[in-house]
PDB file of N, CA and C in Angstrom:
ATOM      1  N   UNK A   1      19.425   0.846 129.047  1.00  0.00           N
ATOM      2  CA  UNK A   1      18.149   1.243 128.519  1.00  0.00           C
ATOM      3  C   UNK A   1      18.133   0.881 127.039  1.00  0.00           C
ATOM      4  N   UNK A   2      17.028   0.173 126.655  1.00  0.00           N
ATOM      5  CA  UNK A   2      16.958  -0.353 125.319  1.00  0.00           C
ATOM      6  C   UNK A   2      16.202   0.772 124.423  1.00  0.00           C
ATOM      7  N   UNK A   3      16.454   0.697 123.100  1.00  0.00           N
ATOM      8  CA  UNK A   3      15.560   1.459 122.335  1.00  0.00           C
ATOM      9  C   UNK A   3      14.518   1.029 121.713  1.00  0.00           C
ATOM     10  N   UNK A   4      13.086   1.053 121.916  1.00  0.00           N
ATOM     11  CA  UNK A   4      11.976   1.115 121.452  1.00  0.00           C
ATOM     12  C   UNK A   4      11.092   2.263 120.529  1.00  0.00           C
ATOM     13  N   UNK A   5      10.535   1.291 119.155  1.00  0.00           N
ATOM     14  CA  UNK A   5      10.096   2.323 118.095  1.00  0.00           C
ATOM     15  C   UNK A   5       8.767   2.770 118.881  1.00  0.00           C
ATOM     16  N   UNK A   6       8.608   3.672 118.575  1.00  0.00           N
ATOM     17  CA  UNK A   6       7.180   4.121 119.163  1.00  0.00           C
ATOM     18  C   UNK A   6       6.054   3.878 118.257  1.00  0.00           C
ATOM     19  N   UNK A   7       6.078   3.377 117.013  1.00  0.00           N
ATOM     20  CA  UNK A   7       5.257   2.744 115.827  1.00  0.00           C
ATOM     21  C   UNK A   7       4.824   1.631 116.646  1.00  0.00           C
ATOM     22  N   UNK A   8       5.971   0.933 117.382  1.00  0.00           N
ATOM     23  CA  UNK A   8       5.443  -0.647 117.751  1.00  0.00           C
ATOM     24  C   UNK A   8       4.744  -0.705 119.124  1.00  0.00           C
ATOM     25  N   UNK A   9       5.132   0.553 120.046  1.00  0.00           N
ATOM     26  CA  UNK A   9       4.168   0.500 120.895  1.00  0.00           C
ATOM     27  C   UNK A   9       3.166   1.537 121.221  1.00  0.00           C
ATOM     28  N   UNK A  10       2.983   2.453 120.582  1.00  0.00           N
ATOM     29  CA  UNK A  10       1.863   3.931 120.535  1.00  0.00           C
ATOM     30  C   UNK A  10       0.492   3.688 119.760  1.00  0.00           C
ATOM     31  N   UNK A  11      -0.424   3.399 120.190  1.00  0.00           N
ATOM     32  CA  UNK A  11      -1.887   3.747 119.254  1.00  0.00           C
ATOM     33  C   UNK A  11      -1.469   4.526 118.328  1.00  0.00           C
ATOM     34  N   UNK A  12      -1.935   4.549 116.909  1.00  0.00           N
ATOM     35  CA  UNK A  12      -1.754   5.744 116.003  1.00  0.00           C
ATOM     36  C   UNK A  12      -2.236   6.568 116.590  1.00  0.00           C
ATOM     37  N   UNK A  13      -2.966   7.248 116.886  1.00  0.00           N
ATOM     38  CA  UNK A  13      -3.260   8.729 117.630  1.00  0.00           C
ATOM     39  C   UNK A  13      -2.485   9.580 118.605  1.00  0.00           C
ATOM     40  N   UNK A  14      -1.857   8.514 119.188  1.00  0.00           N
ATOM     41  CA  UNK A  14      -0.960   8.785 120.120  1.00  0.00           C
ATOM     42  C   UNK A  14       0.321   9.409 119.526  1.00  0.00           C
ATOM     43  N   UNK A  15       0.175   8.273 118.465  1.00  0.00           N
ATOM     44  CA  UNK A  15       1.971   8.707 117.959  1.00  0.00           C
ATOM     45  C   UNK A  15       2.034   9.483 117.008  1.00  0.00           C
ATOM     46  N   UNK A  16       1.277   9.931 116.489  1.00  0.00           N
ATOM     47  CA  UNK A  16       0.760  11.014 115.672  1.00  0.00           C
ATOM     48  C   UNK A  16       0.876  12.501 115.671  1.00  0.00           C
ATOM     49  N   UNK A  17       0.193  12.120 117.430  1.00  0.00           N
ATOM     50  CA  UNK A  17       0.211  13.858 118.513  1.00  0.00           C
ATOM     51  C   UNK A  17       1.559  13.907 118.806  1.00  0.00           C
ATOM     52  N   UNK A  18       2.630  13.068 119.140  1.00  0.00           N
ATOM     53  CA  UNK A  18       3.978  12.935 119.228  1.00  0.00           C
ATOM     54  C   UNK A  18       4.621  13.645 118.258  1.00  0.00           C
ATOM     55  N   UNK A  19       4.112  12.946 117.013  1.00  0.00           N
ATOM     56  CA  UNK A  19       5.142  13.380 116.267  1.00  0.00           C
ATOM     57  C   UNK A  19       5.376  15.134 115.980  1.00  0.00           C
ATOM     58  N   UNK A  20       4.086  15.949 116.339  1.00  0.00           N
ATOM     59  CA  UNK A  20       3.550  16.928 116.168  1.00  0.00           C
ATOM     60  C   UNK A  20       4.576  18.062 116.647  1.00  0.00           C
ATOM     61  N   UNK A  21       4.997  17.051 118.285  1.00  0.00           N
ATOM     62  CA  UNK A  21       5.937  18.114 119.044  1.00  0.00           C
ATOM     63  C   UNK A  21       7.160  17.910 118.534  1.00  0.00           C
ATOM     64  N   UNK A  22       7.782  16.446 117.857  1.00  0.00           N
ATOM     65  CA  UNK A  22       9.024  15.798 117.919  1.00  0.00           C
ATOM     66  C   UNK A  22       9.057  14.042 116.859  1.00  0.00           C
ATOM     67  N   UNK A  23       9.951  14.965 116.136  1.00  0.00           N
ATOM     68  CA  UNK A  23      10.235  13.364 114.849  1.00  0.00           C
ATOM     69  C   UNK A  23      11.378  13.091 114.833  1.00  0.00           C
ATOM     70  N   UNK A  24      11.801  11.843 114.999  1.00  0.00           N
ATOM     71  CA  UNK A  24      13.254  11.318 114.490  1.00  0.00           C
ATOM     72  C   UNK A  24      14.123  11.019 115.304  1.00  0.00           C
ATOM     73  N   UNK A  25      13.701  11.629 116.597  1.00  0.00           N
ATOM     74  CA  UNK A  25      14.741  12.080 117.993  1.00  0.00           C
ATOM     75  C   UNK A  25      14.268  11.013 118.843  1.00  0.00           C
ATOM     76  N   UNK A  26      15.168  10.660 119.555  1.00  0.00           N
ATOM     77  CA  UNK A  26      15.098   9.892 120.777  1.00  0.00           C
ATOM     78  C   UNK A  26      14.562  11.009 121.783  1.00  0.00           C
ATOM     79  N   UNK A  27      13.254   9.807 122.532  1.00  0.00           N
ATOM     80  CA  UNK A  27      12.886  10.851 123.427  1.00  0.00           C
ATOM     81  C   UNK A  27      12.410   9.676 124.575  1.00  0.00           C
ATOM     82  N   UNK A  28      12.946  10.372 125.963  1.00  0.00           N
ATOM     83  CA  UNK A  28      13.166   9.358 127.093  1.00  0.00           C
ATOM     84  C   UNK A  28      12.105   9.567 127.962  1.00  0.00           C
ATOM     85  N   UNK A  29      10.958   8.660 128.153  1.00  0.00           N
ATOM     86  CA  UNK A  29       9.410   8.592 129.021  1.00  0.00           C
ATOM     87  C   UNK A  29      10.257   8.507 130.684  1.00  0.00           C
ATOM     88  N   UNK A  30      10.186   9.127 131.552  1.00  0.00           N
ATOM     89  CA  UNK A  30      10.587   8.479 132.859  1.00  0.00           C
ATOM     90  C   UNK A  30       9.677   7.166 133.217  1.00  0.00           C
ATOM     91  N   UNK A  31       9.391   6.547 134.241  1.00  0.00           N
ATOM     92  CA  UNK A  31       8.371   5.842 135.267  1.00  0.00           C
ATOM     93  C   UNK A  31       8.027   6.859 136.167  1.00  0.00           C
ATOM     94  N   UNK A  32       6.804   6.187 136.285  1.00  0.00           N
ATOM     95  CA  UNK A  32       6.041   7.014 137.227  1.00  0.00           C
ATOM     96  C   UNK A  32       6.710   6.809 138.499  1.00  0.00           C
ATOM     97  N   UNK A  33       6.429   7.705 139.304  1.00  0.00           N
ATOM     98  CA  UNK A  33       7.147   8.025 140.646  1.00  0.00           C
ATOM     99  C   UNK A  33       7.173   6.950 141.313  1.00  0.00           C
ATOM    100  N   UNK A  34       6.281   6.388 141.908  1.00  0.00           N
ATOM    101  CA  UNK A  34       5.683   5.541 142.357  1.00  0.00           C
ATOM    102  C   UNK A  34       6.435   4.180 141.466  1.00  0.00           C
ATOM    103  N   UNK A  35       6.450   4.241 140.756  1.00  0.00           N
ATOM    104  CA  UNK A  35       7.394   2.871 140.252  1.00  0.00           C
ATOM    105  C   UNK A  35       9.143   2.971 139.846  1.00  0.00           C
ATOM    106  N   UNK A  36       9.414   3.892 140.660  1.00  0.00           N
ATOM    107  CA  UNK A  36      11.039   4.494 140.455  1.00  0.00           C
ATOM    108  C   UNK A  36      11.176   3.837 141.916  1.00  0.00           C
ATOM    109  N   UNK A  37      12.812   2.998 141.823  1.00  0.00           N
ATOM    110  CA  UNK A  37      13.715   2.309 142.223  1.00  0.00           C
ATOM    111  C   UNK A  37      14.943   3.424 142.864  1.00  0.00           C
ATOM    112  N   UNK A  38      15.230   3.659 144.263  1.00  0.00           N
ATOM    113  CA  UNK A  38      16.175   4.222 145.201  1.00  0.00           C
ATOM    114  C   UNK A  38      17.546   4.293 144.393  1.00  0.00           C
ATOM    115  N   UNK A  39      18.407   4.920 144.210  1.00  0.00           N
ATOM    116  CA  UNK A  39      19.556   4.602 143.878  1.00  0.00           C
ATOM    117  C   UNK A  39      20.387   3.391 144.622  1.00  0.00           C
ATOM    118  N   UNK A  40      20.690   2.964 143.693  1.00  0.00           N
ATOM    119  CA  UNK A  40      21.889   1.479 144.051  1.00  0.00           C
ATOM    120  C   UNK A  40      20.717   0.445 144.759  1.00  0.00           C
ATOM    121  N   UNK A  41      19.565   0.407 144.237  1.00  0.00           N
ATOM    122  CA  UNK A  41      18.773  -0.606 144.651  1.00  0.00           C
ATOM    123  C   UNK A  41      18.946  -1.896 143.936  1.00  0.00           C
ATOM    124  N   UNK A  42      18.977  -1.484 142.845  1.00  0.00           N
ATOM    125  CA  UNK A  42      19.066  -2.411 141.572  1.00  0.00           C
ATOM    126  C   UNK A  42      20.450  -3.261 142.301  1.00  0.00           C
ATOM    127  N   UNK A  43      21.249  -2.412 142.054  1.00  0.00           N
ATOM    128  CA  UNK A  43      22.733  -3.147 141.377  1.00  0.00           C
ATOM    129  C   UNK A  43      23.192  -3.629 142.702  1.00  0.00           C
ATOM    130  N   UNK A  44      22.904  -3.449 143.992  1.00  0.00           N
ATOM    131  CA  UNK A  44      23.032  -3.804 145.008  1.00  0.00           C
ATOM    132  C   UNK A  44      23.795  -2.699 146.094  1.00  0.00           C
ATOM    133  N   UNK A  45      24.518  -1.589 145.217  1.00  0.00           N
ATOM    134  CA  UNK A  45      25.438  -0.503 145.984  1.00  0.00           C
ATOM    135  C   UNK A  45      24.803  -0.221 147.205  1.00  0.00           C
ATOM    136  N   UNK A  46      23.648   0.219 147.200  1.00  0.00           N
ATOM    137  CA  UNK A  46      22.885   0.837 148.560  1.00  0.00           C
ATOM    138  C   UNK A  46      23.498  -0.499 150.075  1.00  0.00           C
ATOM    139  N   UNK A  47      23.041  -1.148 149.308  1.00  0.00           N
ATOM    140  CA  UNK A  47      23.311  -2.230 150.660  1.00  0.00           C
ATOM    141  C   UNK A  47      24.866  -2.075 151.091  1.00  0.00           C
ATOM    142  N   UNK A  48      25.393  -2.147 150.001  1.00  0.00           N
ATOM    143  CA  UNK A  48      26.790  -2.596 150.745  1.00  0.00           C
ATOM    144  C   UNK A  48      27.259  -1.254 151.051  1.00  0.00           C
ATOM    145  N   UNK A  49      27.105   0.470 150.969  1.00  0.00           N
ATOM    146  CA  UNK A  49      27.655   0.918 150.808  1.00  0.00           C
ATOM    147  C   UNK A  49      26.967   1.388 153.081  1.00  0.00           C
ATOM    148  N   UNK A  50      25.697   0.853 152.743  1.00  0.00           N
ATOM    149  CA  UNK A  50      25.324   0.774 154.059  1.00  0.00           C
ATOM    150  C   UNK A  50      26.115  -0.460 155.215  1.00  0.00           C
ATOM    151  N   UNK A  51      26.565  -1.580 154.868  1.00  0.00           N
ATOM    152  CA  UNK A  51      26.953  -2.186 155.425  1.00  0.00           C
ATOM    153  C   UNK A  51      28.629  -1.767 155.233  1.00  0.00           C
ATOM    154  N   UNK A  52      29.082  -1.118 154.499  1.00  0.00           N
ATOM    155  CA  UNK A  52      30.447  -0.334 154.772  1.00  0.00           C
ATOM    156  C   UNK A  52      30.661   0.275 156.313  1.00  0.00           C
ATOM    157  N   UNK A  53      29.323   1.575 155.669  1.00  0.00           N
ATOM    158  CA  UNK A  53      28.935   2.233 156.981  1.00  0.00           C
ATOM    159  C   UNK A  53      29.148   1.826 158.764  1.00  0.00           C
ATOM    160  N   UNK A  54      28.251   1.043 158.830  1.00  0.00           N
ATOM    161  CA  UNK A  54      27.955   0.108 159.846  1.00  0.00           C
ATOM    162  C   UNK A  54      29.303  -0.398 160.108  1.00  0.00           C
ATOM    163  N   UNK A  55      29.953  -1.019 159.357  1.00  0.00           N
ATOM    164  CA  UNK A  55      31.307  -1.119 160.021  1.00  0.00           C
ATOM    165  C   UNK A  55      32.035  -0.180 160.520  1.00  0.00           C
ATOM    166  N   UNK A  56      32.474   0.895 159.870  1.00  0.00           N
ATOM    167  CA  UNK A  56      32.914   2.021 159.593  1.00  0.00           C
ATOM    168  C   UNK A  56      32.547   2.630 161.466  1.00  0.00           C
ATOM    169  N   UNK A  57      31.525   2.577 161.737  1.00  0.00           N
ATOM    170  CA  UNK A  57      30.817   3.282 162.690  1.00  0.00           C
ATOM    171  C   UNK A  57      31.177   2.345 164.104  1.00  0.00           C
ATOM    172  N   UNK A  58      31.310   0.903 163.740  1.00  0.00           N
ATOM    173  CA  UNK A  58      31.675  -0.158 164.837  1.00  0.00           C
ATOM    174  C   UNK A  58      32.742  -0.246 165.171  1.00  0.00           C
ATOM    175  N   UNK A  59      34.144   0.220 163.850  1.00  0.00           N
ATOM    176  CA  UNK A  59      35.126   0.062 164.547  1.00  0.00           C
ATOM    177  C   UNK A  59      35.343   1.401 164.772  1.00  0.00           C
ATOM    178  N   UNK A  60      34.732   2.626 165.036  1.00  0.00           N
ATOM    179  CA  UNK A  60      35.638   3.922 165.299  1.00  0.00           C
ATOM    180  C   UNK A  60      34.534   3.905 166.924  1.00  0.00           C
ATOM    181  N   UNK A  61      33.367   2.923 167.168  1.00  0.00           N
ATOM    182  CA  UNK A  61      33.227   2.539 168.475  1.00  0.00           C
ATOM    183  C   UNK A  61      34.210   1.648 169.069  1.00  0.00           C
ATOM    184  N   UNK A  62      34.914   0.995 168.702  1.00  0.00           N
ATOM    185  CA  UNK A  62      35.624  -0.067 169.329  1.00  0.00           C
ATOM    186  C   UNK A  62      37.320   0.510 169.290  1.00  0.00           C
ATOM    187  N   UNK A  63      37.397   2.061 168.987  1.00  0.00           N
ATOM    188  CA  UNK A  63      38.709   2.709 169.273  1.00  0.00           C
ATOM    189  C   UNK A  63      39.616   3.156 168.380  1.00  0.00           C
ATOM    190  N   UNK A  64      38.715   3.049 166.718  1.00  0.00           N
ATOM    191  CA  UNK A  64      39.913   3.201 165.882  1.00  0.00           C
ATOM    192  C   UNK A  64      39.141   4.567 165.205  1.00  0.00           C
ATOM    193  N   UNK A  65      40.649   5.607 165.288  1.00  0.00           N
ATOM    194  CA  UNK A  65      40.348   7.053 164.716  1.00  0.00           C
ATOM    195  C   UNK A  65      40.242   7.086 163.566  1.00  0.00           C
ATOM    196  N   UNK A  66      39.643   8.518 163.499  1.00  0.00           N
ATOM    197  CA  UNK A  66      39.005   8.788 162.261  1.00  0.00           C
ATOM    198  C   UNK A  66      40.499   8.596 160.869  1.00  0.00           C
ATOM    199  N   UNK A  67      41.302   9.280 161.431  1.00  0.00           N
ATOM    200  CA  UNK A  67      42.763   8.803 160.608  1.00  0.00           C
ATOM    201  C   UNK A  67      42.940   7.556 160.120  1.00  0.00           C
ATOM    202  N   UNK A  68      42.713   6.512 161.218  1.00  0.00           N
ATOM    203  CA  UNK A  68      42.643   4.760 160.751  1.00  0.00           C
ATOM    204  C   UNK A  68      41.843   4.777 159.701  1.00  0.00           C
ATOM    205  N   UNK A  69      40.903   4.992 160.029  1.00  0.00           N
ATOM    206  CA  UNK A  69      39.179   4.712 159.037  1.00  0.00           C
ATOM    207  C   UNK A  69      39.576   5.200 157.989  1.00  0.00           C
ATOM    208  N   UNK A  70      40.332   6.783 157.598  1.00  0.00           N
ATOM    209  CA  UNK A  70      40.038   6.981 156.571  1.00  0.00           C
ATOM    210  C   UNK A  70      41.371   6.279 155.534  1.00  0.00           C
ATOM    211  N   UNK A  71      42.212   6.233 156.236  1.00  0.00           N
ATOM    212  CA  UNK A  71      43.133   5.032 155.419  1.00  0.00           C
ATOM    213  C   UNK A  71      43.031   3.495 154.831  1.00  0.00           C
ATOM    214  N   UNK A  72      41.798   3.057 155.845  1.00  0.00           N
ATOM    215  CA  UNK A  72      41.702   1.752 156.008  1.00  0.00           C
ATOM    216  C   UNK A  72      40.292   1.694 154.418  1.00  0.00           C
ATOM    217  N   UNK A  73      39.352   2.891 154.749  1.00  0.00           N
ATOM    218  CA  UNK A  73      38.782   2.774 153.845  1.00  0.00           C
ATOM    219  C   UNK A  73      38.692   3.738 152.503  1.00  0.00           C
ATOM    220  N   UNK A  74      39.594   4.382 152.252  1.00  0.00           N
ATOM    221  CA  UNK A  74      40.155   5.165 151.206  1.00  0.00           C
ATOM    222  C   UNK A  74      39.101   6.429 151.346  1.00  0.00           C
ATOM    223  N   UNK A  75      38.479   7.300 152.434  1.00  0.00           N
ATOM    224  CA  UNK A  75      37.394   8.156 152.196  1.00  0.00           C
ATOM    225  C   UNK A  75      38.235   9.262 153.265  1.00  0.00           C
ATOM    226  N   UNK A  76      37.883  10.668 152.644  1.00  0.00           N
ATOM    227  CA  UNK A  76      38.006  11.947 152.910  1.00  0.00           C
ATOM    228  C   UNK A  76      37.519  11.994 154.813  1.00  0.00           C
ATOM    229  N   UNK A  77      38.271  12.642 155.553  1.00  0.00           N
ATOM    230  CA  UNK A  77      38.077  13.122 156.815  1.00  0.00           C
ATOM    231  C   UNK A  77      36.346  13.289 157.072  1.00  0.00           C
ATOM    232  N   UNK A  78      36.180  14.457 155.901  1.00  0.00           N
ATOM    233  CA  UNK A  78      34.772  14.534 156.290  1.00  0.00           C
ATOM    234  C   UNK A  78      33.802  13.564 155.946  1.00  0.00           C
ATOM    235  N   UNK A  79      34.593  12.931 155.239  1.00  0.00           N
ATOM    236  CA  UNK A  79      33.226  11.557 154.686  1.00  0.00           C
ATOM    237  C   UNK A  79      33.263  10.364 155.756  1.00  0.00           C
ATOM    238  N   UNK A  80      34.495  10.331 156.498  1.00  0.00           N
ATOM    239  CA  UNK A  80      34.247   9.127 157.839  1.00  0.00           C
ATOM    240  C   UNK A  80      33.681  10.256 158.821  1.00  0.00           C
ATOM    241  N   UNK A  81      33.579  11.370 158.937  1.00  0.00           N
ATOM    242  CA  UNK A  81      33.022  12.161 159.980  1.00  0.00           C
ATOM    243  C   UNK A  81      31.198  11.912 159.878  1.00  0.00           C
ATOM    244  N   UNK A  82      31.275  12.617 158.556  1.00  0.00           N
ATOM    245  CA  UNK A  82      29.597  12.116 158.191  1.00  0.00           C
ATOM    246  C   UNK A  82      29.290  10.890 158.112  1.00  0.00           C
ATOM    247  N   UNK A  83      29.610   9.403 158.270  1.00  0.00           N
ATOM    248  CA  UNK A  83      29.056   8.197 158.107  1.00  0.00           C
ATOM    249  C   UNK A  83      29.338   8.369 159.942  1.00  0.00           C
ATOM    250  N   UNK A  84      30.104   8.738 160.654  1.00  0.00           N
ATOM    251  CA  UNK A  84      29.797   8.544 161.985  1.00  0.00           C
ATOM    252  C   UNK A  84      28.679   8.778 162.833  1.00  0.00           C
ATOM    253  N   UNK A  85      28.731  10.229 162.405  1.00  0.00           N
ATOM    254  CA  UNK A  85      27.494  11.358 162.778  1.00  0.00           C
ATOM    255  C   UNK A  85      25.901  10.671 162.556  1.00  0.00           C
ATOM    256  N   UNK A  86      25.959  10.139 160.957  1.00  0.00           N
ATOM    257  CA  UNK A  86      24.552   9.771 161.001  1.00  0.00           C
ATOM    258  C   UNK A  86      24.114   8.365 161.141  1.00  0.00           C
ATOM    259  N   UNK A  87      25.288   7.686 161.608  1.00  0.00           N
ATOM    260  CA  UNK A  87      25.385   6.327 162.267  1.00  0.00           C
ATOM    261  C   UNK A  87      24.674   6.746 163.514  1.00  0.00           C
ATOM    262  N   UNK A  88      25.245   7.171 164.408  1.00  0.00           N
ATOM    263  CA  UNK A  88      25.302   7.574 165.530  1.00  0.00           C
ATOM    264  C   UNK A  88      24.040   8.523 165.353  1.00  0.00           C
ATOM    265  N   UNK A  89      23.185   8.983 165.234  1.00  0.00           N
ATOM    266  CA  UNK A  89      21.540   9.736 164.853  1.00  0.00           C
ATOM    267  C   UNK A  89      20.854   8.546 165.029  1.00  0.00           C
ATOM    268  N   UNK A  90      20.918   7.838 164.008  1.00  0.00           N
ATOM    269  CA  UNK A  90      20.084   6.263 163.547  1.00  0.00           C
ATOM    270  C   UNK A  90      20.252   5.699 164.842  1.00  0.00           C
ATOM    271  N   UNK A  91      21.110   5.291 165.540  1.00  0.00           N
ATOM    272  CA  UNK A  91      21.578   4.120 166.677  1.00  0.00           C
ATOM    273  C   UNK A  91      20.750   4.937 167.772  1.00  0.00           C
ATOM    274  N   UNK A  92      20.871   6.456 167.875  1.00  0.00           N
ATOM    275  CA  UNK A  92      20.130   7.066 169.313  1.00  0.00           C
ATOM    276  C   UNK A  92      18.669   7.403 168.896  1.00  0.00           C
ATOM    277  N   UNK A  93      18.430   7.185 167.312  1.00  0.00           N
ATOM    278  CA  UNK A  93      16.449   7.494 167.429  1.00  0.00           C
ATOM    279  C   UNK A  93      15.839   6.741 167.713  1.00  0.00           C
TER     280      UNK A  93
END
């Protein structure tokens, strides 16, 4: 996130009423809802962490325990339990 003066982009009136509440301080505008980005959309995580998944879920169909999985992919009992579970939701809706 870059820093922008608010001199260079606020109408004087605008930045005026600003300053009223707050001077000097960094102060962070969100995006509107509607233009907010999923986590790991950007950087690509979502995908791959979904196509982890999907594997994850294919080979504990094709015979390999939850013990394998969680060695093979460095994650907690309950975290190959939960990528199974809601593998397996998705595949039967």
């Amino acid at each position: 996130m870059s820093y922008v003066n608010g001199r260079d982009v606020l109408p004087p009136g605008l930045l005026e009423e600003l300053q009223s509440y707050i001077q000097g301080e960094l102060l962070y505008i969100p995006k509107r809802a509607e233009e907010r980005v999923r986590w790991g959309e950007n950087s690509g995580s979502r995908q791959e962490i979904a196509a982890r998944n999907e594997e994850i879920f294919c080979k504990h169909r094709s015979g390999c325990s939850v013990n394998e999985l969680q060695k093979r992919y460095h994650l907690s009992e309950e975290s190959i339990r939960k990528i199974i579970s809601k593998m397996r939701l998705a595949v039967n809706s």
